[in-house]
Protein backbone atom coordinates (compact mmCIF):
# COMPACT_ATOMS: atom_id res chain seq x y z
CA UNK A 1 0.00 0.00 0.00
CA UNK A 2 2.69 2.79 0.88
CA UNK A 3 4.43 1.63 -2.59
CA UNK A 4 1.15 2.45 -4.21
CA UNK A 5 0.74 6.13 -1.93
CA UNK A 6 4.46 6.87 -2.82
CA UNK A 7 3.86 6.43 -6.82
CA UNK A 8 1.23 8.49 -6.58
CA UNK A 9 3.18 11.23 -4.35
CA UNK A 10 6.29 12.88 -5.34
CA UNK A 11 6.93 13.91 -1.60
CA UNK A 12 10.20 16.08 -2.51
CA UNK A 13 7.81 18.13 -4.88
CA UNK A 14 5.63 18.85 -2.10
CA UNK A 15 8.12 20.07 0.24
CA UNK A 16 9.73 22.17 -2.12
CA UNK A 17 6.00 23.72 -3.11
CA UNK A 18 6.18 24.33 0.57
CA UNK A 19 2.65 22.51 1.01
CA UNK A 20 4.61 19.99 4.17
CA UNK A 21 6.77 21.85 6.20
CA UNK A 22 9.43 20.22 8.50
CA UNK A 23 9.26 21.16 12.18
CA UNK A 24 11.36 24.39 13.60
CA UNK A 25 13.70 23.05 15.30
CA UNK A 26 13.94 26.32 17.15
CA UNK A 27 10.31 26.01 18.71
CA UNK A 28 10.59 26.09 22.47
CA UNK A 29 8.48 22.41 23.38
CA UNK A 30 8.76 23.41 27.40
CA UNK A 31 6.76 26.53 26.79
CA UNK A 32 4.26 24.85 24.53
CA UNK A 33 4.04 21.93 27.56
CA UNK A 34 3.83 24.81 30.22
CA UNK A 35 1.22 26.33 27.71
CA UNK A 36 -0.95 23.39 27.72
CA UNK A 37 -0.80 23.03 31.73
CA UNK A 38 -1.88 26.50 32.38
CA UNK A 39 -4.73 26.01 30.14
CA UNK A 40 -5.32 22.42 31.22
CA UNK A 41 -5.54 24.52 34.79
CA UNK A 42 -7.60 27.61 33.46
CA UNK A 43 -9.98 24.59 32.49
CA UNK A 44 -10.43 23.13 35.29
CA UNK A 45 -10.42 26.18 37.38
CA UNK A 46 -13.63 27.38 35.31
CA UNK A 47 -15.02 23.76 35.31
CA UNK A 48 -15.21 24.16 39.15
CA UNK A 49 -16.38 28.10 39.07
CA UNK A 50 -19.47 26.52 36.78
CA UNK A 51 -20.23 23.66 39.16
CA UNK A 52 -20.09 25.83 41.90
CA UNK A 53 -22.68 28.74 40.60
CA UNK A 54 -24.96 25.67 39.13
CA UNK A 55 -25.15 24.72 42.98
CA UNK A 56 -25.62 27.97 44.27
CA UNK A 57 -28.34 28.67 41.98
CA UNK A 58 -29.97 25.27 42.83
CA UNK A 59 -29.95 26.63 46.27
CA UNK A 60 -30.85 29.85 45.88
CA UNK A 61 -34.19 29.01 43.99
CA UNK A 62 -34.63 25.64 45.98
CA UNK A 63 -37.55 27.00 48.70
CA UNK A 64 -38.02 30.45 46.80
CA UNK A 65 -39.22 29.34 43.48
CA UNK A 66 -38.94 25.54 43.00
CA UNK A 67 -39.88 25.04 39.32
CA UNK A 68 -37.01 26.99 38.45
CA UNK A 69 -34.58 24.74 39.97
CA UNK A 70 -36.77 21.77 38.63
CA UNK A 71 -35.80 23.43 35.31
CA UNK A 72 -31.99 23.27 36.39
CA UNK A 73 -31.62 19.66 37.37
CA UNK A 74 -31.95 18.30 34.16
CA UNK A 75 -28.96 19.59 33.16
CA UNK A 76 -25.87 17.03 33.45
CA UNK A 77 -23.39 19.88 35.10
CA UNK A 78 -20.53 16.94 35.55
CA UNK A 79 -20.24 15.54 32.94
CA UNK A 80 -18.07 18.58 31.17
CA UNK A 81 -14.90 16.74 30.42
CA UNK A 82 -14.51 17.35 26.58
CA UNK A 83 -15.47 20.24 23.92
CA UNK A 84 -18.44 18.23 23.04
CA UNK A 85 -19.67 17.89 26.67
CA UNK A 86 -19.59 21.40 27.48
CA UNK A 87 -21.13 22.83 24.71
CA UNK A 88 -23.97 20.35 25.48
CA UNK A 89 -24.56 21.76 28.63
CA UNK A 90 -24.63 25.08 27.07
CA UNK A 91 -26.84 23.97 24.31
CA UNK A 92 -29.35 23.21 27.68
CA UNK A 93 -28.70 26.24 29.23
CA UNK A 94 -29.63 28.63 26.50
CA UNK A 95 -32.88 25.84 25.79
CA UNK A 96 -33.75 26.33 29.56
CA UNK A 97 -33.07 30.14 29.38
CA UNK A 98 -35.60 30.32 26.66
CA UNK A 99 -37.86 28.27 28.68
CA UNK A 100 -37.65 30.42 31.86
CA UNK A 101 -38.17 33.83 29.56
CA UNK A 102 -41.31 32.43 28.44
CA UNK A 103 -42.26 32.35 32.00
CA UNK A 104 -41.08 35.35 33.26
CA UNK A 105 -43.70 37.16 30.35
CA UNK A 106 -46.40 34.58 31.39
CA UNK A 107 -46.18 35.60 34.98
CA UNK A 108 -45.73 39.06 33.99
CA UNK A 109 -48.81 39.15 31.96
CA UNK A 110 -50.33 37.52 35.14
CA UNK A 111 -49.10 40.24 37.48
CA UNK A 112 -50.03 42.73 35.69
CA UNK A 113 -53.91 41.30 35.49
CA UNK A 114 -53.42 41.34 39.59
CA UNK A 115 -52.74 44.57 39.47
CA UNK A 116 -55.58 45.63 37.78
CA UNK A 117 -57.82 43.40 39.01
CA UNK A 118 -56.55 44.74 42.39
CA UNK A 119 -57.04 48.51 40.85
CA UNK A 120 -60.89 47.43 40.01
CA UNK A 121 -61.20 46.02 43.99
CA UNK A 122 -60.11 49.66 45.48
CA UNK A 123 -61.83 51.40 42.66
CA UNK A 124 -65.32 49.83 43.95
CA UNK A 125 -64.09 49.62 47.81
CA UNK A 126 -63.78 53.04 47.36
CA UNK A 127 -67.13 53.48 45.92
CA UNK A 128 -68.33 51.09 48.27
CA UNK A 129 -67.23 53.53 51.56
CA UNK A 130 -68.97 56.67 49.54
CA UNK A 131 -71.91 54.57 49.66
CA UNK A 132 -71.56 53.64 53.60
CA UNK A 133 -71.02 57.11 53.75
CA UNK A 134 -74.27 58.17 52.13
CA UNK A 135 -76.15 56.08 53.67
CA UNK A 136 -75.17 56.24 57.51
CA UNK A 137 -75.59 59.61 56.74
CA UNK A 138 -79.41 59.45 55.32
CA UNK A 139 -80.51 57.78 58.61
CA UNK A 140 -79.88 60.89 60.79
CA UNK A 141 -81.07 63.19 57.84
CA UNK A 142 -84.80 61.40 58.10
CA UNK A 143 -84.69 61.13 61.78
CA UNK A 144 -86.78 64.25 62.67
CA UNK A 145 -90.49 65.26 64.12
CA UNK A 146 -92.28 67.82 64.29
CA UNK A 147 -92.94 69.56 68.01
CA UNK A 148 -94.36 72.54 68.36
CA UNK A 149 -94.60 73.07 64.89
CA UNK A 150 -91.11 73.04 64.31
CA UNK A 151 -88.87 69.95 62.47
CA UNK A 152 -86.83 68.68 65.77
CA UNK A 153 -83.72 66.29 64.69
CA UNK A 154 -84.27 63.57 67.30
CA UNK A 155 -80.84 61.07 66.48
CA UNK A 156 -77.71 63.24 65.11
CA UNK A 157 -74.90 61.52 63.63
CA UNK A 158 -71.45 62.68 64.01
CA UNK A 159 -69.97 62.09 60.06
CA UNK A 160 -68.68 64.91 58.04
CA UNK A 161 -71.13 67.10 56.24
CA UNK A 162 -69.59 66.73 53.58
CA UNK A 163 -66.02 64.47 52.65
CA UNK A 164 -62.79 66.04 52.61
CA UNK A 165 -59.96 65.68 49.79
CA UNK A 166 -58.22 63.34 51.66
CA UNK A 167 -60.59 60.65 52.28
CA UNK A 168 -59.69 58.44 48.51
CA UNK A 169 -55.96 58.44 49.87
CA UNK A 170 -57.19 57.11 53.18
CA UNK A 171 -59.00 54.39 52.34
CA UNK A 172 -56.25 53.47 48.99
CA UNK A 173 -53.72 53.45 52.43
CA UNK A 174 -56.24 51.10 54.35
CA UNK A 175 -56.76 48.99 51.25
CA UNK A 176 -52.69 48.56 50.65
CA UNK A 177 -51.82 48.08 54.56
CA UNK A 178 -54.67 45.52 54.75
CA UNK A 179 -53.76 43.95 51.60
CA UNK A 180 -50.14 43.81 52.91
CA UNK A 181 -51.20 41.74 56.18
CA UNK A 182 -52.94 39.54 54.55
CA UNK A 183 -50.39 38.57 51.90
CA UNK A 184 -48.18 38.23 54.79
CA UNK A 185 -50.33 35.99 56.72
CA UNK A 186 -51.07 33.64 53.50
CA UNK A 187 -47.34 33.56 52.89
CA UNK A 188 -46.52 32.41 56.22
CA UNK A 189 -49.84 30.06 56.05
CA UNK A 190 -51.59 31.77 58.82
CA UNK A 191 -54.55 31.86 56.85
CA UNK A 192 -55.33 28.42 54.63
CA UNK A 193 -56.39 28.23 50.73
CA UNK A 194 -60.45 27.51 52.15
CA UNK A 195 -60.10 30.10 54.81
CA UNK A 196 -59.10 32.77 52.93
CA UNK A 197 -62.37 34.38 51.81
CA UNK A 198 -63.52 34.42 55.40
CA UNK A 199 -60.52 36.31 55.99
CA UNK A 200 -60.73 38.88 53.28
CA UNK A 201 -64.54 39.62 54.36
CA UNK A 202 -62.95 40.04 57.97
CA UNK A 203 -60.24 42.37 57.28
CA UNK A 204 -62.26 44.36 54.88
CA UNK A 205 -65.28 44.90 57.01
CA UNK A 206 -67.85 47.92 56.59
CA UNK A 207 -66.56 49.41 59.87
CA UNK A 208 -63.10 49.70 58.15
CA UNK A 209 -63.96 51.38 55.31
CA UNK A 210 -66.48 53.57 57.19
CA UNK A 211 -63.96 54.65 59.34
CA UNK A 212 -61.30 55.22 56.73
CA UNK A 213 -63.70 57.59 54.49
CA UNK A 214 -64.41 59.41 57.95
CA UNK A 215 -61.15 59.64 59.44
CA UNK A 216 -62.16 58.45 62.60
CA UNK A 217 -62.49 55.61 64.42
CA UNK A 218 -65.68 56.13 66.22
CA UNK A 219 -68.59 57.77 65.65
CA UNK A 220 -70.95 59.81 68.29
CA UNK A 221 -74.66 59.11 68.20
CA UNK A 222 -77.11 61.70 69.73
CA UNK A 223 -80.57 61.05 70.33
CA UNK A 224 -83.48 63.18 71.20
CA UNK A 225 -84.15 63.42 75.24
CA UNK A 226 -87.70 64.50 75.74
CA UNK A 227 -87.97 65.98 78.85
CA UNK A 228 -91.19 67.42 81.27
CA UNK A 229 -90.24 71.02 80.81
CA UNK A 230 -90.04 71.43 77.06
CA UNK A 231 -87.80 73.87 76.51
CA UNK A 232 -85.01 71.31 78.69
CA UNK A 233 -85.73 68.57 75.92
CA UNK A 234 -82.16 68.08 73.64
CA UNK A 235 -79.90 66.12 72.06
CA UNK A 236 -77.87 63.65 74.42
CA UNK A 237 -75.22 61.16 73.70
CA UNK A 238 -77.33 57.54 73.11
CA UNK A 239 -75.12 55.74 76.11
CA UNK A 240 -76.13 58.52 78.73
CA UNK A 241 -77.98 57.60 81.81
CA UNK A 242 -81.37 57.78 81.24
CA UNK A 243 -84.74 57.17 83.39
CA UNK A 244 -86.61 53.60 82.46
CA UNK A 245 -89.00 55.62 80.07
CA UNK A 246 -86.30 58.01 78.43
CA UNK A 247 -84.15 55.09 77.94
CA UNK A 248 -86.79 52.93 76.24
CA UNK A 249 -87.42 56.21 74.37
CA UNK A 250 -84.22 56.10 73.38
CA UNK A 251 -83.98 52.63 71.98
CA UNK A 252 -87.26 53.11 70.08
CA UNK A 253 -85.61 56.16 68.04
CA UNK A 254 -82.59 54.42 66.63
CA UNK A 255 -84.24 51.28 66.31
CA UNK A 256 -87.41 53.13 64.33
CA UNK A 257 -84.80 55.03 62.11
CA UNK A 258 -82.66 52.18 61.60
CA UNK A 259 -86.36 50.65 60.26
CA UNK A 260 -87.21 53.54 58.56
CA UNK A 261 -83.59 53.76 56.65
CA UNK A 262 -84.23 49.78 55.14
CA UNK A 263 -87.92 50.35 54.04
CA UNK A 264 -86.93 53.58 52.27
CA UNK A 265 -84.34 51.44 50.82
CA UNK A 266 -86.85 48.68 49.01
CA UNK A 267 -89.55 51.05 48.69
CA UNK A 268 -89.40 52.77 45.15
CA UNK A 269 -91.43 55.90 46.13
CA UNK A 270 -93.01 57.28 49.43
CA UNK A 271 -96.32 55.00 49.32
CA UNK A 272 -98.62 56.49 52.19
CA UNK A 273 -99.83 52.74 52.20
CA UNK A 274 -96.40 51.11 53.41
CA UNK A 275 -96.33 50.82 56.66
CA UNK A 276 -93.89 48.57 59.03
CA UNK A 277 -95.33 46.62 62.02
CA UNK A 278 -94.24 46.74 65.64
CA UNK A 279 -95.28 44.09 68.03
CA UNK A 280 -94.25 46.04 71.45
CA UNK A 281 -94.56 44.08 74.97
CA UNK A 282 -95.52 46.63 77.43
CA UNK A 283 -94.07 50.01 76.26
CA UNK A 284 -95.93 51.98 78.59
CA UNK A 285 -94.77 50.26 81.98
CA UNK A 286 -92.02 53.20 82.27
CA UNK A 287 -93.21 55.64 79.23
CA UNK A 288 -96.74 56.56 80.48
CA UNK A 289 -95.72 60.11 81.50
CA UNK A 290 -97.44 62.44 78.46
CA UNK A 291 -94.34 64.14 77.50
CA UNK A 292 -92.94 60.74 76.52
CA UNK A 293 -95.95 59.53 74.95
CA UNK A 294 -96.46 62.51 72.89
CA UNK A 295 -92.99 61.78 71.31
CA UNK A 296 -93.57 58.17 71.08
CA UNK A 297 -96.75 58.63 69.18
CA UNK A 298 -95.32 61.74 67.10
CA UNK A 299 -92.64 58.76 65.75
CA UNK A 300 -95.38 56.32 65.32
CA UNK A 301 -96.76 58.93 62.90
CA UNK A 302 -93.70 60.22 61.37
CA UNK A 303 -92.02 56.90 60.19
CA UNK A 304 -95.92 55.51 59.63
CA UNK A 305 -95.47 52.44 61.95
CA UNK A 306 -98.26 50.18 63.09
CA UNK A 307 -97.78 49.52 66.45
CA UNK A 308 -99.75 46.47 68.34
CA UNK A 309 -98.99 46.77 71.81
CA UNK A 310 -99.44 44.87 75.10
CA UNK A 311 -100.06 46.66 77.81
CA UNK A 312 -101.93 46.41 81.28
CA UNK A 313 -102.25 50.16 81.51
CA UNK A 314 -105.38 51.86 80.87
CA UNK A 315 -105.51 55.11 81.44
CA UNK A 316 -107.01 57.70 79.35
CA UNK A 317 -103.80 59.31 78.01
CA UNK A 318 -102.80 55.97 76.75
CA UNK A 319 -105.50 54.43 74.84
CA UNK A 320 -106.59 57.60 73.23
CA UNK A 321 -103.86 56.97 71.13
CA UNK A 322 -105.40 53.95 69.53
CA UNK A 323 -108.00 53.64 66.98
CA UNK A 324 -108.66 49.75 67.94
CA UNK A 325 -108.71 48.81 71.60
CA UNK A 326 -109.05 44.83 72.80
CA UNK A 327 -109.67 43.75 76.29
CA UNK A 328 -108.31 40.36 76.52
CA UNK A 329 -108.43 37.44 79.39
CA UNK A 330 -106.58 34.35 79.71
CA UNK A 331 -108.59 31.25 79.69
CA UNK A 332 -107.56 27.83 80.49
CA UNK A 333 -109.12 25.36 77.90
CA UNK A 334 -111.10 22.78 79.45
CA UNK A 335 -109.53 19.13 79.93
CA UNK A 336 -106.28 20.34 78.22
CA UNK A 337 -103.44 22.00 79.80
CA UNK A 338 -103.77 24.71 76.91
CA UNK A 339 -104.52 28.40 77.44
CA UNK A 340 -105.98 31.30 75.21
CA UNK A 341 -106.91 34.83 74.92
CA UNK A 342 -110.29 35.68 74.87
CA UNK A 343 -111.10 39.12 73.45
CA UNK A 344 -113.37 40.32 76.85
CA UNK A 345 -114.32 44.17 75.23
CA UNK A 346 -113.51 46.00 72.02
CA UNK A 347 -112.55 49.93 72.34
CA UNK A 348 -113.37 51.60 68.60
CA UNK A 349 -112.02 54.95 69.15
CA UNK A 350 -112.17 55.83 65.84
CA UNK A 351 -114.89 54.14 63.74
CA UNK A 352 -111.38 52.03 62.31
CA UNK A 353 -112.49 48.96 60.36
CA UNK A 354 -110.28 46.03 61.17
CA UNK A 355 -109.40 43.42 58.25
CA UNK A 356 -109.86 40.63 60.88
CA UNK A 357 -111.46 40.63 64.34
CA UNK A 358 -108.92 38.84 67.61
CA UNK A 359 -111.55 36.26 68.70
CA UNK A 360 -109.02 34.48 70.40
CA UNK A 361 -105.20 33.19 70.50
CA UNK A 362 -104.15 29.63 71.15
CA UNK A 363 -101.44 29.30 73.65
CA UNK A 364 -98.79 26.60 75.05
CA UNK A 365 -97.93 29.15 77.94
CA UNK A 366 -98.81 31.74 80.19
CA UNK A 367 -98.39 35.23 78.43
CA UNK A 368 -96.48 37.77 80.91
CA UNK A 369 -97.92 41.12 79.15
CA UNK A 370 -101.49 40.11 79.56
């Protein structure tokens, strides 16, 4: 075979064309070997640096975000030992780069719906306090009567007139620092994936945003004290000390304009006809004096209540008050251990035309307000 190759190759006219050179003899081998050690060394040296920040970026991402480091580990770091190897591993790098950027703008686009999904929530909790606002503030506006021919505001709310510049940066601050405790307790799993909504309805109560479009964290209720001498009567905070009458007074004017504030908020327009139905046990035991009675009954009339009441009282200034009067007994049914009420007398005071006459009531137990 080399007789063949050398037939076919004039080797002296190749070195002469200077195609084959012979080796310098004047090349330094040590440095080349030195050369090659150094770079065998730089090699290595890098080798490690790479295995070293492929660990440290395992660890790094291991508790903080653990599908990127599931992305990592299918790379083959060690096995780096020739050209071939390496660029292998970069070949996976830059494939697992692409794969992570892809991510980044999916979770990007998924922040940034967060964010204005989270813009919408403080746009309407925002809306949401106005409307708190409004309407705490339409329960004192309607809570009047007339005495003496004048419009007397019997409960007074303390809330602004009117809202200051201020109060859509307080309640944005609320919103954020609530938003921030909450985020806080989820990440340190205070607060469970089923328990969560509970907790968002907690921290983001009525009372919170009430008091953040106020400014304060209380508010003072006044309500109407009617007094003997007229020109004494006035507004006084609800939790004063009050006489057993005054206080029940008292009850019966929030409670009535608390009433009055839901009907007016199902009722379309101011039907004559509506009316709302009070079932009162003995409201007279410790309101009988007039000058309570005359406000009792001016509320009655104002915020068009029908009032049934039970009462053992019967004097004059009371039941002139009422249209339709019953006198009822309690009578134990014969061979049972069942009572009922008996209507004894009926009072028309004013020709009124009941729907239904009270012939009786069936009873399991003895009726205190009879």
């Amino acid at each position: 075979m080399f007789n063949k190759l050398e037939k076919l190759i004039d080797l002296d006219t190749i070195f002469n064309a200077g195609s084959i050179k012979p080796i310098d003899d004047k090349i330094d081998i040590e440095k080349l070997r030195n050369d090659l050690n150094n770079s065998n060394y730089a090699v290595t040296v890098k080798r490690n640096n790479l295995a070293n920040e492929y660990k440290k970026i395992l660890d790094c991402y291991a508790e903080n975000a653990e599908w990127i480091s599931q992305m990592l580990s299918f790379i083959d770091i060690d096995n780096n030992k020739s050209y071939l190897d390496c660029f292998k591993i970069y070949e996976q790098l830059c494939e697992q780069r692409k794969l992570l950027d892809d991510s980044i703008k999916v979770l990007s686009s998924q922040l940034q719906q967060i964010e204005n999904d989270k813009n919408h929530i403080i746009i309407h909790m925002k809306k949401h306090a106005e409307f708190l606002y409004e309407q705490v503030k339409s329960i004192a506006d309607h809570a009047y009567i007339k005495i003496d021919g004048k419009n007397k505001r019997i409960m007074q709310i303390s809330i602004p007139d009117k809202l200051d510049r201020g109060y859509q940066d307080r309640v944005s601050n609320v919103i954020d620092d609530t938003l921030i405790r909450l985020r806080k307790r989820f990440e340190s799993e205070e607060i469970k994936g089923d328990d969560l909504l509970r907790q968002v309805n907690s921290f983001f109560s009525d009372r919170l945003l009430f008091n953040a479009i106020t400014g304060s964290n209380s508010v003072e209720i006044k309500v109407w004290k009617s007094l003997e001498d007229e020109r004494n009567s006035r507004l006084e905070r609800w939790e004063s000390r009050y006489s057993g009458g005054e206080h029940f007074l008292v009850y019966f004017v929030v409670y009535t304009a608390l009433v009055s504030y839901a009907r007016r908020r199902q009722t379309i327009d101011d039907n004559d006809e509506v009316r709302s139905i009070f079932l009162i046990d003995n409201p007279f035991g410790e309101t009988s004096s007039a000058h309570l009675l005359d406000v009792f009954i001016k509320i009655v009339n104002k915020f068009k209540l029908q009032t049934i009441c039970f009462s053992a009282l019967k004097q004059d200034s009371i039941t002139k008050n009422f249209d339709l009067i019953y006198q009822l007994k309690l009578r134990k049914a014969e061979y049972s251990n069942r009572s009922y009420l008996e209507t004894d007398k009926e009072i028309n005071n004013a020709g009124a035309e009941p729907d239904k006459q009270l012939d009786f009531v069936s009873m399991n137990r003895q009726l205190s307000f009879v």
